[in-house]
N, C-alpha and C. Protein backbone atom coordinates (compact mmCIF):
# COMPACT_ATOMS: atom_id res chain seq x y z
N UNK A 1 59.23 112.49 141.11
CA UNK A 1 60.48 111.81 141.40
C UNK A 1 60.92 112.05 142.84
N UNK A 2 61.02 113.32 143.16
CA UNK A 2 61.01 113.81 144.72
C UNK A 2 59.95 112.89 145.98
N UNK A 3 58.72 112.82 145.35
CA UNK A 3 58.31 112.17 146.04
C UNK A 3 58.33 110.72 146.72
N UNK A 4 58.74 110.17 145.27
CA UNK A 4 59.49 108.62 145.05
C UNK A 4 60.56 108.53 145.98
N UNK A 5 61.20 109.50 145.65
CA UNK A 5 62.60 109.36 146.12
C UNK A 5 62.90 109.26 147.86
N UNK A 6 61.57 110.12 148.79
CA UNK A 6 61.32 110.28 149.62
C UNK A 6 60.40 108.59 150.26
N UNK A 7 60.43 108.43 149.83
CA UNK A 7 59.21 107.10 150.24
C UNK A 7 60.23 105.83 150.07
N UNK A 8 61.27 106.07 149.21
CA UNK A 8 62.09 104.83 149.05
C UNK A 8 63.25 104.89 150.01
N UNK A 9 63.42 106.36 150.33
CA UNK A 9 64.50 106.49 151.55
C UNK A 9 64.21 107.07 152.64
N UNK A 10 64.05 106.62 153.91
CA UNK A 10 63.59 107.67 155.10
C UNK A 10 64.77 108.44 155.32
N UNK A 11 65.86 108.74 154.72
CA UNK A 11 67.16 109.62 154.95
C UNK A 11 66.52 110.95 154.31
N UNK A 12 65.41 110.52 153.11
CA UNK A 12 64.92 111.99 152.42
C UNK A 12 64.13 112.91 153.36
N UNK A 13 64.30 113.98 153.60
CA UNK A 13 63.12 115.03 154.12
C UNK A 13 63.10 115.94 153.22
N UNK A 14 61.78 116.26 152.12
CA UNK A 14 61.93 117.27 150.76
C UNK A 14 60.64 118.03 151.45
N UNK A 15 60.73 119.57 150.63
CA UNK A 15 59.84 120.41 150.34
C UNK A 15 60.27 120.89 148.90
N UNK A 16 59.20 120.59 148.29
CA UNK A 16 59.20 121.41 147.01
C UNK A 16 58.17 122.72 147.10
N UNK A 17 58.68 123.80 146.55
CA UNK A 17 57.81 125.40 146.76
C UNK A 17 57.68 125.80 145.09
N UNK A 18 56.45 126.06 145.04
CA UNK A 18 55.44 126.46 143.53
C UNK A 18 55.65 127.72 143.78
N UNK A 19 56.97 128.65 142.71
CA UNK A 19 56.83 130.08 142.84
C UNK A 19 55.49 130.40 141.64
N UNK A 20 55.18 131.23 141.77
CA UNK A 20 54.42 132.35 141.46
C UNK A 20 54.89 133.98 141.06
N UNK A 21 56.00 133.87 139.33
CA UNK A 21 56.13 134.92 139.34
C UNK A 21 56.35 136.26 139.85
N UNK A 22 58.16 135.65 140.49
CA UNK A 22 58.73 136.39 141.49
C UNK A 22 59.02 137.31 140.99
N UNK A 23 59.09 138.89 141.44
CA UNK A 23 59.37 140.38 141.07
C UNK A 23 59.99 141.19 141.86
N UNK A 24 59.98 142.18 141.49
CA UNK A 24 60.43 142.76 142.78
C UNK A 24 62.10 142.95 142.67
N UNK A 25 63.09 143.52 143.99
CA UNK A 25 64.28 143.13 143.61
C UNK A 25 64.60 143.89 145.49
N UNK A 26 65.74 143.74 145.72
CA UNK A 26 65.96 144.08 147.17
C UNK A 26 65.99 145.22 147.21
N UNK A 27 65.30 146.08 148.40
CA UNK A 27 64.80 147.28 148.59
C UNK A 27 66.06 148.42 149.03
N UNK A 28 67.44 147.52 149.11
CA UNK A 28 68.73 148.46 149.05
C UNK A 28 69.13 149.15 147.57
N UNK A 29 68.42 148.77 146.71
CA UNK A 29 68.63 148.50 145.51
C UNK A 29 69.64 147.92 144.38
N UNK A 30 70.64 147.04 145.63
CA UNK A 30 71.76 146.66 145.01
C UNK A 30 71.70 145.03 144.94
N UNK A 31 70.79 144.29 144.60
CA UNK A 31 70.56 143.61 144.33
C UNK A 31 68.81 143.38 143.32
N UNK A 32 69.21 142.45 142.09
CA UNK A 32 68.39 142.66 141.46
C UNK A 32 68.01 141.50 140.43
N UNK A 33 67.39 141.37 139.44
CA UNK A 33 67.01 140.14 138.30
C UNK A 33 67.87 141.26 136.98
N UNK A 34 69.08 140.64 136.41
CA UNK A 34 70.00 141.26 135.60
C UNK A 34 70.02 140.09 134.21
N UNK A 35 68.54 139.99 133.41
CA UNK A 35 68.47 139.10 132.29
C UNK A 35 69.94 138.97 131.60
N UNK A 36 70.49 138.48 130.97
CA UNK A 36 71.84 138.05 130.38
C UNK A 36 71.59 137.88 129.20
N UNK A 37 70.16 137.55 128.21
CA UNK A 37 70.08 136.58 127.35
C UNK A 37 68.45 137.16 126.94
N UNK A 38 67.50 137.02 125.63
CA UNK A 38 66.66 137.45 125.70
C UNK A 38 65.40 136.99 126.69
N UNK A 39 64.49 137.89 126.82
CA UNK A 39 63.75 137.20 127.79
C UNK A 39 62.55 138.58 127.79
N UNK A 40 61.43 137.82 128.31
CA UNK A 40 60.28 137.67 128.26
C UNK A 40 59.44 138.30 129.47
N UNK A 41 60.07 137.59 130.29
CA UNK A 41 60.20 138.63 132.22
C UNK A 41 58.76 139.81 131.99
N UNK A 42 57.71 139.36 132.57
CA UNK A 42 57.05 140.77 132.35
C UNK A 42 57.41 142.17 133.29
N UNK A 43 58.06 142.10 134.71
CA UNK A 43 58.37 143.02 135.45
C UNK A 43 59.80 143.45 134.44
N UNK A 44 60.96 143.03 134.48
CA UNK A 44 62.35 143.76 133.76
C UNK A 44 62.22 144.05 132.15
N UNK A 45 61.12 143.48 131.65
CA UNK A 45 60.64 144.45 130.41
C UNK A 45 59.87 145.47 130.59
N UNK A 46 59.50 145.54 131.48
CA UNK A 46 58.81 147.03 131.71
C UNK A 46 59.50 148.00 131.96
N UNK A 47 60.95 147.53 133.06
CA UNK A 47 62.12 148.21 133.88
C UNK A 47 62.45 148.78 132.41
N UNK A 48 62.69 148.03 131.45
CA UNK A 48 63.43 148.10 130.32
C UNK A 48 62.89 149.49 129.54
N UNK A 49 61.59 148.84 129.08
CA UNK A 49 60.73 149.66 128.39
C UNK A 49 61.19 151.33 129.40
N UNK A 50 60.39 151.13 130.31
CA UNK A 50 60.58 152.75 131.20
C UNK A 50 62.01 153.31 131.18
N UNK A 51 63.34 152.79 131.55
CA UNK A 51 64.65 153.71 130.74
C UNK A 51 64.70 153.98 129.54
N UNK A 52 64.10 153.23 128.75
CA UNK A 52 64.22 153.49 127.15
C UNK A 52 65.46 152.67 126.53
N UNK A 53 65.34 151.64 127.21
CA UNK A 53 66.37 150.25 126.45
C UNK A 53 65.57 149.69 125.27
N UNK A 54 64.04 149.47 125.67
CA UNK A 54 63.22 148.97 124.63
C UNK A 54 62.48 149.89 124.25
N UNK A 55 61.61 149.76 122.87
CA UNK A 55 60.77 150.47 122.41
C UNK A 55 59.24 150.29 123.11
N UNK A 56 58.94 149.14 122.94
CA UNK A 56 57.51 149.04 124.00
C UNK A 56 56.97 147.83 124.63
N UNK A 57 56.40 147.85 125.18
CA UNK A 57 55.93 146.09 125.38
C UNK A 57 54.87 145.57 124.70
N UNK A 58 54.78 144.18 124.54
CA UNK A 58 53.98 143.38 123.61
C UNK A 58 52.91 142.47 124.67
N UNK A 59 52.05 143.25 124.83
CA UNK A 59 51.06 142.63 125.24
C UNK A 59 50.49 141.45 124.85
N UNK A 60 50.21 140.06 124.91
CA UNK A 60 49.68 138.81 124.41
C UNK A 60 48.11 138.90 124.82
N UNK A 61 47.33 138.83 124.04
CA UNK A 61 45.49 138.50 124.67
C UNK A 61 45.29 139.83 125.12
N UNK A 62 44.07 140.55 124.55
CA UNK A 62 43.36 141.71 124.95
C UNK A 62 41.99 141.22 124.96
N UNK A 63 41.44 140.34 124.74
CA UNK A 63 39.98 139.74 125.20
C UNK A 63 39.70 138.28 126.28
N UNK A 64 40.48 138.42 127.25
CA UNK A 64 40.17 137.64 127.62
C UNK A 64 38.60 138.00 128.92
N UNK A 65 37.94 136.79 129.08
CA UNK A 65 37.42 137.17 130.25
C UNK A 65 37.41 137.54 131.49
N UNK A 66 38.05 139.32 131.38
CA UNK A 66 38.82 139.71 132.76
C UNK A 66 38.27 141.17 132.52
N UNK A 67 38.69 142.30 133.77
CA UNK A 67 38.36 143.39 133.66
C UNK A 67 38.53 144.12 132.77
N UNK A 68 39.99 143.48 132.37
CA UNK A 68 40.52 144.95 131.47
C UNK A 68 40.79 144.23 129.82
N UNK A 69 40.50 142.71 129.99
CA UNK A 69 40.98 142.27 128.91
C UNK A 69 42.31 141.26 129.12
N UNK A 70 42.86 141.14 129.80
CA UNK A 70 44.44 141.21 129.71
C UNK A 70 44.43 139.86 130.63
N UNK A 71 45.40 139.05 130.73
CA UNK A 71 45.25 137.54 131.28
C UNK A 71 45.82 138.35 132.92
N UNK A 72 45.22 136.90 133.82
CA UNK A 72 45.64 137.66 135.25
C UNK A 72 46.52 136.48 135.94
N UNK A 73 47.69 137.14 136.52
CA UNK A 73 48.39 136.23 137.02
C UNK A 73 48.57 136.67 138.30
N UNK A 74 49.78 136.25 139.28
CA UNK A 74 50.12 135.83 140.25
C UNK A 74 51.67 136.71 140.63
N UNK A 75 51.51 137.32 141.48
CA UNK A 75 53.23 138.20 141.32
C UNK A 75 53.66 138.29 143.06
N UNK A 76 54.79 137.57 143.38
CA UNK A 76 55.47 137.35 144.60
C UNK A 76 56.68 138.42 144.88
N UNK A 77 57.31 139.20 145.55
CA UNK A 77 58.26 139.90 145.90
C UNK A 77 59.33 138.93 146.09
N UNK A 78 60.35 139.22 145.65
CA UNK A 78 61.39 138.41 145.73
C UNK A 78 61.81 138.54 147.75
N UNK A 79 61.64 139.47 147.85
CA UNK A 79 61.71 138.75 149.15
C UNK A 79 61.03 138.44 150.54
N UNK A 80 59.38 138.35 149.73
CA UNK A 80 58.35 136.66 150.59
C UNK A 80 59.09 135.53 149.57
N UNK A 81 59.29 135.49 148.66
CA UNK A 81 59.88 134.49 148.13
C UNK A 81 61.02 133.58 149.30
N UNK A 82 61.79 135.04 149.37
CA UNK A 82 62.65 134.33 149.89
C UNK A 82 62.98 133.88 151.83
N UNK A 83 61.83 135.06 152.54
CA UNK A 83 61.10 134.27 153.31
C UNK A 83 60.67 133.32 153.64
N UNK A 84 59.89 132.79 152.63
CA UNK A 84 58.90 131.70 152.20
C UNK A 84 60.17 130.18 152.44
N UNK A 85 61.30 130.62 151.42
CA UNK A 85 62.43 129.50 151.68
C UNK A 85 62.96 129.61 153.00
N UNK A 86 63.42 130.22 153.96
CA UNK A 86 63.78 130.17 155.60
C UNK A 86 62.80 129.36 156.28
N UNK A 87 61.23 130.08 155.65
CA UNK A 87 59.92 129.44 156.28
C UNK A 87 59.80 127.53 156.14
N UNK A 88 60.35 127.40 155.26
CA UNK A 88 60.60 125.90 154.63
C UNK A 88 61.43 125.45 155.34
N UNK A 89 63.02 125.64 155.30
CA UNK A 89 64.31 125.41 155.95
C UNK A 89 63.66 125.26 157.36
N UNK A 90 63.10 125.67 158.15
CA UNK A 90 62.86 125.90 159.27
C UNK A 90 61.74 124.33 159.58
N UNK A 91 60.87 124.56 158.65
CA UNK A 91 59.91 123.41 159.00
C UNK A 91 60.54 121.94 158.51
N UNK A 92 61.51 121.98 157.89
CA UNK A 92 62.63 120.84 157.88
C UNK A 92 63.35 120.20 158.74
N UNK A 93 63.88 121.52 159.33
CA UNK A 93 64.74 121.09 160.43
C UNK A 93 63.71 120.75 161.58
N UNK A 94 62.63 121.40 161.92
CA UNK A 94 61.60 121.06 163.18
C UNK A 94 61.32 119.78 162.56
N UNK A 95 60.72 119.41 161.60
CA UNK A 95 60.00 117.90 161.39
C UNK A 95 60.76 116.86 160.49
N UNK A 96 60.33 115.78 160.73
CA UNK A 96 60.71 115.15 158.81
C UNK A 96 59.18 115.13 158.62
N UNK A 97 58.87 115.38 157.14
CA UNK A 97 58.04 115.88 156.71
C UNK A 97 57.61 114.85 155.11
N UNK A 98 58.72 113.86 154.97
CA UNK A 98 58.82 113.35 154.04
C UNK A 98 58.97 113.70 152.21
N UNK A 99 57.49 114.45 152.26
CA UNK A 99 57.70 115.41 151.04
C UNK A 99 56.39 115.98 151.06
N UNK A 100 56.49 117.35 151.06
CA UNK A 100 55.23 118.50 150.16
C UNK A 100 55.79 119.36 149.97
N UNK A 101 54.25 120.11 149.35
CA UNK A 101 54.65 120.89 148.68
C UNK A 101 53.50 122.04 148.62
N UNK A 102 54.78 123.61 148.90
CA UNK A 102 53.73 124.71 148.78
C UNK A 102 53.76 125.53 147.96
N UNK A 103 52.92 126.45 147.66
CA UNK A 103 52.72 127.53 146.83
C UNK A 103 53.29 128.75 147.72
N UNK A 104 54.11 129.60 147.05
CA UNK A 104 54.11 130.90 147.50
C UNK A 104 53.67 131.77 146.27
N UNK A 105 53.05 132.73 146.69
CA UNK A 105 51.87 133.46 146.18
C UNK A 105 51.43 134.62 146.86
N UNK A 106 50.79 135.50 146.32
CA UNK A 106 50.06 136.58 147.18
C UNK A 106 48.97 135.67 147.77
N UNK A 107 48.11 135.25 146.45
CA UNK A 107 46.91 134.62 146.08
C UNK A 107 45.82 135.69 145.65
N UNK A 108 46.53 136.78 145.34
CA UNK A 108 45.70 137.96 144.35
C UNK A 108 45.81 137.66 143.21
N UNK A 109 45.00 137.88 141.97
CA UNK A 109 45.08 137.99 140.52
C UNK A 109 45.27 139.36 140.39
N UNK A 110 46.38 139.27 139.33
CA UNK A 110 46.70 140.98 139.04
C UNK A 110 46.62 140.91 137.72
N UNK A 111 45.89 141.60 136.51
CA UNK A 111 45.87 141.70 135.44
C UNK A 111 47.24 142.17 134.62
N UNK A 112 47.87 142.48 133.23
CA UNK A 112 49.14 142.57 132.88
C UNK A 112 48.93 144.47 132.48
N UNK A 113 47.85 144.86 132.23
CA UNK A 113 47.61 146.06 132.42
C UNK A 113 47.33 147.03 133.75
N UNK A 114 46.76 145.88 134.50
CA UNK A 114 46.75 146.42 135.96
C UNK A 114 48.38 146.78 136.70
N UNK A 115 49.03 145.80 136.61
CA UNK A 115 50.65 145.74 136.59
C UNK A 115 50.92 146.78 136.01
N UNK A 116 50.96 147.07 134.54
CA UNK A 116 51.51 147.97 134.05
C UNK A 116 51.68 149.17 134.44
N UNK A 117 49.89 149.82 134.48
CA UNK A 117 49.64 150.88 135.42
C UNK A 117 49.73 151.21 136.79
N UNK A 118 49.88 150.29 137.56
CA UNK A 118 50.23 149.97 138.62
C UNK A 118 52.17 150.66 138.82
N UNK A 119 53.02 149.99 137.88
CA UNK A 119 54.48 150.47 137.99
C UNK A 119 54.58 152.47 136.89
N UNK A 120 53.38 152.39 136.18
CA UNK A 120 53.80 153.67 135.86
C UNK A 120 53.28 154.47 137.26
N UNK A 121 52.33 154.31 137.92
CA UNK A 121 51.73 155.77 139.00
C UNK A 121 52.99 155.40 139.54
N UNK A 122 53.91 154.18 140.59
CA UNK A 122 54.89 154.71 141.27
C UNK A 122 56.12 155.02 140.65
N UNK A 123 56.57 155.12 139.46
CA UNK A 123 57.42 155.51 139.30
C UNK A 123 57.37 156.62 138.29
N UNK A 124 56.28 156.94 137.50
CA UNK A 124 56.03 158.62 137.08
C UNK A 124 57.07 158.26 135.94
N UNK A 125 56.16 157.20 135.03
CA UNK A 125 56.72 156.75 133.25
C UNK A 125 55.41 156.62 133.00
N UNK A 126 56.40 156.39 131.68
CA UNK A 126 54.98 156.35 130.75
C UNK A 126 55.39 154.74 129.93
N UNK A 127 54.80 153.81 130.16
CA UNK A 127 55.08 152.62 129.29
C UNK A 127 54.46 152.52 128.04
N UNK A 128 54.51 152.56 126.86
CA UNK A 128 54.45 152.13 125.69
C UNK A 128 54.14 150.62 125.73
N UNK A 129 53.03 150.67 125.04
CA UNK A 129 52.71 149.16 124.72
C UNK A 129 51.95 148.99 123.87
N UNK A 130 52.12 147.48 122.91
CA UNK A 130 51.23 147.23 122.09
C UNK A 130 50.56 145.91 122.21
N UNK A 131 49.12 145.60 121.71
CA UNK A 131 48.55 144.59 122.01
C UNK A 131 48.07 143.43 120.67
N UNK A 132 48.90 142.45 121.48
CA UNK A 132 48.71 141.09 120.21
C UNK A 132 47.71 140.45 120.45
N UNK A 133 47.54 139.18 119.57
CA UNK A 133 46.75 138.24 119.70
C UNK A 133 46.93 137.12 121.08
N UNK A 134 46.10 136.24 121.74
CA UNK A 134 46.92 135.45 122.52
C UNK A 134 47.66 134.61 121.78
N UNK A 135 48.74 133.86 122.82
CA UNK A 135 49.48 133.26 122.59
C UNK A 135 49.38 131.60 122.45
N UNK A 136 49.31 130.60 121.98
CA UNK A 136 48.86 129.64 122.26
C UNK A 136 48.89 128.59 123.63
N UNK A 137 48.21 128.41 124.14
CA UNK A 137 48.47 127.50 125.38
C UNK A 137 48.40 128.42 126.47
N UNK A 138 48.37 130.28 127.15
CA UNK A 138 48.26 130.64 127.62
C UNK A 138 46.74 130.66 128.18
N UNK A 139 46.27 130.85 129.49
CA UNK A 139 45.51 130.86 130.18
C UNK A 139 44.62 131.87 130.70
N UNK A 140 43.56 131.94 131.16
CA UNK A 140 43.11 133.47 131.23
C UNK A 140 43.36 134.07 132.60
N UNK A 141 43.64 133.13 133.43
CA UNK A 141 44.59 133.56 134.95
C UNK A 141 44.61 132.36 136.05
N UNK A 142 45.71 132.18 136.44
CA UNK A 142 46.53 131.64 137.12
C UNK A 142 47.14 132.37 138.92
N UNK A 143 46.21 131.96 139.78
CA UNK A 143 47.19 132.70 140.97
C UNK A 143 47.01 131.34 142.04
N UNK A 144 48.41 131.68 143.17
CA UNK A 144 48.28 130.70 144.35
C UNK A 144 46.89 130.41 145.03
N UNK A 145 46.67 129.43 145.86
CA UNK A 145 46.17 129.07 146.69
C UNK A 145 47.57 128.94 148.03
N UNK A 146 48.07 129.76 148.99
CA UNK A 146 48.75 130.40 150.01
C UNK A 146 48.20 129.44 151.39
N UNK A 147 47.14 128.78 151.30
CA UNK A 147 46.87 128.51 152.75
C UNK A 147 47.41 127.58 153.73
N UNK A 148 47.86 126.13 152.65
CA UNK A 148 48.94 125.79 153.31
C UNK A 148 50.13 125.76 153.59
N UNK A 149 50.56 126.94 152.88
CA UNK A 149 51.65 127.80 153.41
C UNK A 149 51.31 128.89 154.53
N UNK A 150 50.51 129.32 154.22
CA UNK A 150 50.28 130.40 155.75
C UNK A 150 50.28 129.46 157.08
N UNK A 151 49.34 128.34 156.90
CA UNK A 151 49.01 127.23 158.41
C UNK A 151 50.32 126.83 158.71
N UNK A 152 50.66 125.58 157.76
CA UNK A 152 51.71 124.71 158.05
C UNK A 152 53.34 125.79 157.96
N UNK A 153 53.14 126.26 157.48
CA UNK A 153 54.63 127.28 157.45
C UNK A 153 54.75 128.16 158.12
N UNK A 154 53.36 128.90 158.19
CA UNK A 154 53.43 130.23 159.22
C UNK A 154 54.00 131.29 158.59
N UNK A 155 54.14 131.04 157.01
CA UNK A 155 54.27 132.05 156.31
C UNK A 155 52.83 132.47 155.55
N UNK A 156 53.46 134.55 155.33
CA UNK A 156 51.88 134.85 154.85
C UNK A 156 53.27 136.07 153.80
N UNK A 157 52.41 136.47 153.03
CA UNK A 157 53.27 137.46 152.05
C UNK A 157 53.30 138.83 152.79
N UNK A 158 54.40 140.07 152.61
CA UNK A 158 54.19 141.11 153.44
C UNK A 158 54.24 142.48 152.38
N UNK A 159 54.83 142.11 151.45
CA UNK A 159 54.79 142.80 149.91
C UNK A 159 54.12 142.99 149.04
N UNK A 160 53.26 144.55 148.87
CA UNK A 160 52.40 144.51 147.87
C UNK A 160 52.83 144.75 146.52
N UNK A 161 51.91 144.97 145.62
CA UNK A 161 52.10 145.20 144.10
C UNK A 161 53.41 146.55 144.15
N UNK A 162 52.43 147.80 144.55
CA UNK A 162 53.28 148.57 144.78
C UNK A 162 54.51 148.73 145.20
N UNK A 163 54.45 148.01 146.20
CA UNK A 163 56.50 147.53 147.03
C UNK A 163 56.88 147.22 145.86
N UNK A 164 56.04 145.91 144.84
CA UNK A 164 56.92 145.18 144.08
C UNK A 164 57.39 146.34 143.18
N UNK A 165 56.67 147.17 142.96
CA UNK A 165 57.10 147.98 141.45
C UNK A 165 58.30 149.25 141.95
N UNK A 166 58.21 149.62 143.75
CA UNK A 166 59.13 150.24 143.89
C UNK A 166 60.51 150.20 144.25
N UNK A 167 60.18 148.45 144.50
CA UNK A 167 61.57 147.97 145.10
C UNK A 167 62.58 147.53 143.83
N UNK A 168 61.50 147.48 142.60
CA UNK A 168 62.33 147.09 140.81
C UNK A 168 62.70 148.11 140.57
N UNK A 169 62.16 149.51 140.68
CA UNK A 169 62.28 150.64 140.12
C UNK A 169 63.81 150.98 140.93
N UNK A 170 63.73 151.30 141.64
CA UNK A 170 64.86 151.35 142.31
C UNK A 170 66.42 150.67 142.06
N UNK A 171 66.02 149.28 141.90
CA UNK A 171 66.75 148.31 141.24
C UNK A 171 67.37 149.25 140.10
N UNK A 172 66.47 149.27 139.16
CA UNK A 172 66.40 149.75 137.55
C UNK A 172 67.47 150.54 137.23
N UNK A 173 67.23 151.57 138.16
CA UNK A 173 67.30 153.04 138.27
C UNK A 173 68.87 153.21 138.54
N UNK A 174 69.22 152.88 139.56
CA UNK A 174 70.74 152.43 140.25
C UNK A 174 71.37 151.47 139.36
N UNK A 175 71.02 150.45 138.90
CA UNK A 175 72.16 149.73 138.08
C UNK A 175 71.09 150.05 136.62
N UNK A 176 71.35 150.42 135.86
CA UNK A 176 70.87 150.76 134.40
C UNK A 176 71.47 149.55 133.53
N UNK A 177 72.66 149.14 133.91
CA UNK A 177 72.95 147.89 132.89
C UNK A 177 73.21 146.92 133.86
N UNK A 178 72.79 147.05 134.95
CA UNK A 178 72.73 145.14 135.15
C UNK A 178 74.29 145.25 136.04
N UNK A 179 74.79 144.33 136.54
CA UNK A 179 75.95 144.39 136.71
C UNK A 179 76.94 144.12 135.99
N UNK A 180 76.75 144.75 134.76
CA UNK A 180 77.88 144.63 133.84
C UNK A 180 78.37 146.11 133.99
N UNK A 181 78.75 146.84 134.87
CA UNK A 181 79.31 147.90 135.17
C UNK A 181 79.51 147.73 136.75
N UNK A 182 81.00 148.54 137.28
CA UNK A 182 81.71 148.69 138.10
C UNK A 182 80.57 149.90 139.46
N UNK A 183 80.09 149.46 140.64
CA UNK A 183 79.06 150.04 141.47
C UNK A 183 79.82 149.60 142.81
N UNK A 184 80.12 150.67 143.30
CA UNK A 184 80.30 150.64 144.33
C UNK A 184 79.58 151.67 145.61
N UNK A 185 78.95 150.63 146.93
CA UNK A 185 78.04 151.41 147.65
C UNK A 185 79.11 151.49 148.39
N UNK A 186 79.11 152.58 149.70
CA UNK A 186 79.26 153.11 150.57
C UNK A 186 78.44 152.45 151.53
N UNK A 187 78.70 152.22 152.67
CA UNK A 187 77.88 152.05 153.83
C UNK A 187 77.40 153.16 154.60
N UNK A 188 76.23 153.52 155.41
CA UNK A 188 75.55 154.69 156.06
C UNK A 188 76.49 154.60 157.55
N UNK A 189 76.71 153.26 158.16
CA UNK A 189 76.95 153.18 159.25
C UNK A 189 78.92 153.55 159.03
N UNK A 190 79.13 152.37 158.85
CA UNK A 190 80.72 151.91 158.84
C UNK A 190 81.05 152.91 157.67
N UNK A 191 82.34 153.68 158.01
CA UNK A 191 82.69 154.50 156.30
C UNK A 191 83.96 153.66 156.20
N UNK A 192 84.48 152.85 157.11
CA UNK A 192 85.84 152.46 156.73
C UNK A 192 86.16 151.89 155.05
N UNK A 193 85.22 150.99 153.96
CA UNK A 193 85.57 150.55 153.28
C UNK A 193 84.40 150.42 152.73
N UNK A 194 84.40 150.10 151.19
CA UNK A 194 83.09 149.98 150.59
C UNK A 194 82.51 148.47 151.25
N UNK A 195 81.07 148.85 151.28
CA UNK A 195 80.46 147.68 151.57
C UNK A 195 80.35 146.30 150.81
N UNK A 196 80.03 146.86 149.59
CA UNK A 196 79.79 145.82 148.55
C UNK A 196 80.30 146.26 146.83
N UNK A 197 81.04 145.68 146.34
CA UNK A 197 81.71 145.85 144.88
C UNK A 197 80.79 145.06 144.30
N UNK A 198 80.54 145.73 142.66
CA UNK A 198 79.79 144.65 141.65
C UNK A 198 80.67 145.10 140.43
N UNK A 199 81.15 143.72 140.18
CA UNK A 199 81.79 143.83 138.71
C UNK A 199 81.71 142.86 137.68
N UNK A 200 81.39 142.85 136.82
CA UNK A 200 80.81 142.06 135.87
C UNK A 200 80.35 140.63 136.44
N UNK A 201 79.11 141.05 136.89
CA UNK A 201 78.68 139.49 137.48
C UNK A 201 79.41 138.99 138.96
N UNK A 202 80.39 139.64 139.11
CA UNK A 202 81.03 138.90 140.26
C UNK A 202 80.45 140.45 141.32
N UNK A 203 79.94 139.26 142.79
CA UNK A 203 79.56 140.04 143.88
C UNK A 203 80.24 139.50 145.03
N UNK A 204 81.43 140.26 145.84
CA UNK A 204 82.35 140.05 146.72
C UNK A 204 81.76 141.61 148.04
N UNK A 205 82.32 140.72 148.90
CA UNK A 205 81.75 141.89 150.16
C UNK A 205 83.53 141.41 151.40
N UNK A 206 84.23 142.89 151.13
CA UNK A 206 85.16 142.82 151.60
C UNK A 206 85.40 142.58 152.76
N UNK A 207 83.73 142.41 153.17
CA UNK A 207 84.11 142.33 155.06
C UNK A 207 83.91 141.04 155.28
């Protein structure tokens, strides 16, 4: 439809961007992915699992054709993600471009056990997990192709697995319920006033 929509009006200039299983959370740790509702999320069920909100995780497919068994996907840091969108904004405003479209991606395959073990060495848990059957319609792995985003965008990812699992952990760790509790940071520089208030969902910055 985007594309249509672009070809019938030269007023349109679109980019559409193919995430790739964004993770991660901002490395201040006061910003984060705070589910509301049940969910599935393989990075904040793990967050989950490791405080001991959940009992364990449910692994889907233990035979697939992969190292460990386990389907392999695709995992972006929320912020090349959000790189990736400036990187866009930017090639908008330089061109009209009419319409494409990129992938942001590592363009690594990471297995769901590799992940797993991967967030227990940096954060020194132990995840509990159990392993099902696959799921129907799931795949045995799925990751970007990044290149015409690296050329034409001049974006490349700068966040590894590890960042991703220490910049969630962190997240986790500091808000335990999400922002449904009252957090207030301090600033390192400025002491005059708190920097940033979080209160139920609402995020205001007094300055």
């Amino acid at each position: 439809m985007l594309k249509d929509l672009s070809r019938a009006d030269e007023k349109w200039n679109i980019i559409a961007l193919r995430y790739f299983n964004p993770v991660g959370a901002h490395p201040s740790g006061r910003l984060g992915e705070d589910p509301t509702k049940a969910f599935t999320n393989l990075m904040p069920y793990i967050g989950q699992v490791a405080i001991g909100k959940k009992p364990n995780l449910t692994i889907f497919g233990s035979d697939y054709n992969t190292p460990d068994g386990t389907g392999v996907r695709d995992y972006i840091h929320v912020m090349d993600l959000a790189s990736g969108h400036v990187a866009a904004l930017t090639k908008l405003y330089l061109e009209h471009l009419k319409f494409k479209t990129y992938n942001l991606g590592t363009g690594e395959g990471v297995s769901v056990l590799q992940l797993v073990k991967t967030f227990e060495s940096v954060t020194n848990t132990t995840i509990t997990y159990n392993l099902q059957p696959r799921r129907e319609g799931d795949i045995v792995a799925m990751y970007a192709n990044t290149q015409l985003a690296n050329i034409q965008l001049k974006w490349t990812h700068k966040y590894n697995l590890k960042m991703m699992c220490e910049d969630f952990w962190r997240w986790q760790t500091m808000n335990p319920n999400g922002y449904r509790t009252i957090v207030v940071y301090y600033p390192t520089v400025r002491a005059a006033k708190p920097a940033i208030s979080v209160h139920q969902n609402v995020c205001s910055n007094p300055e």
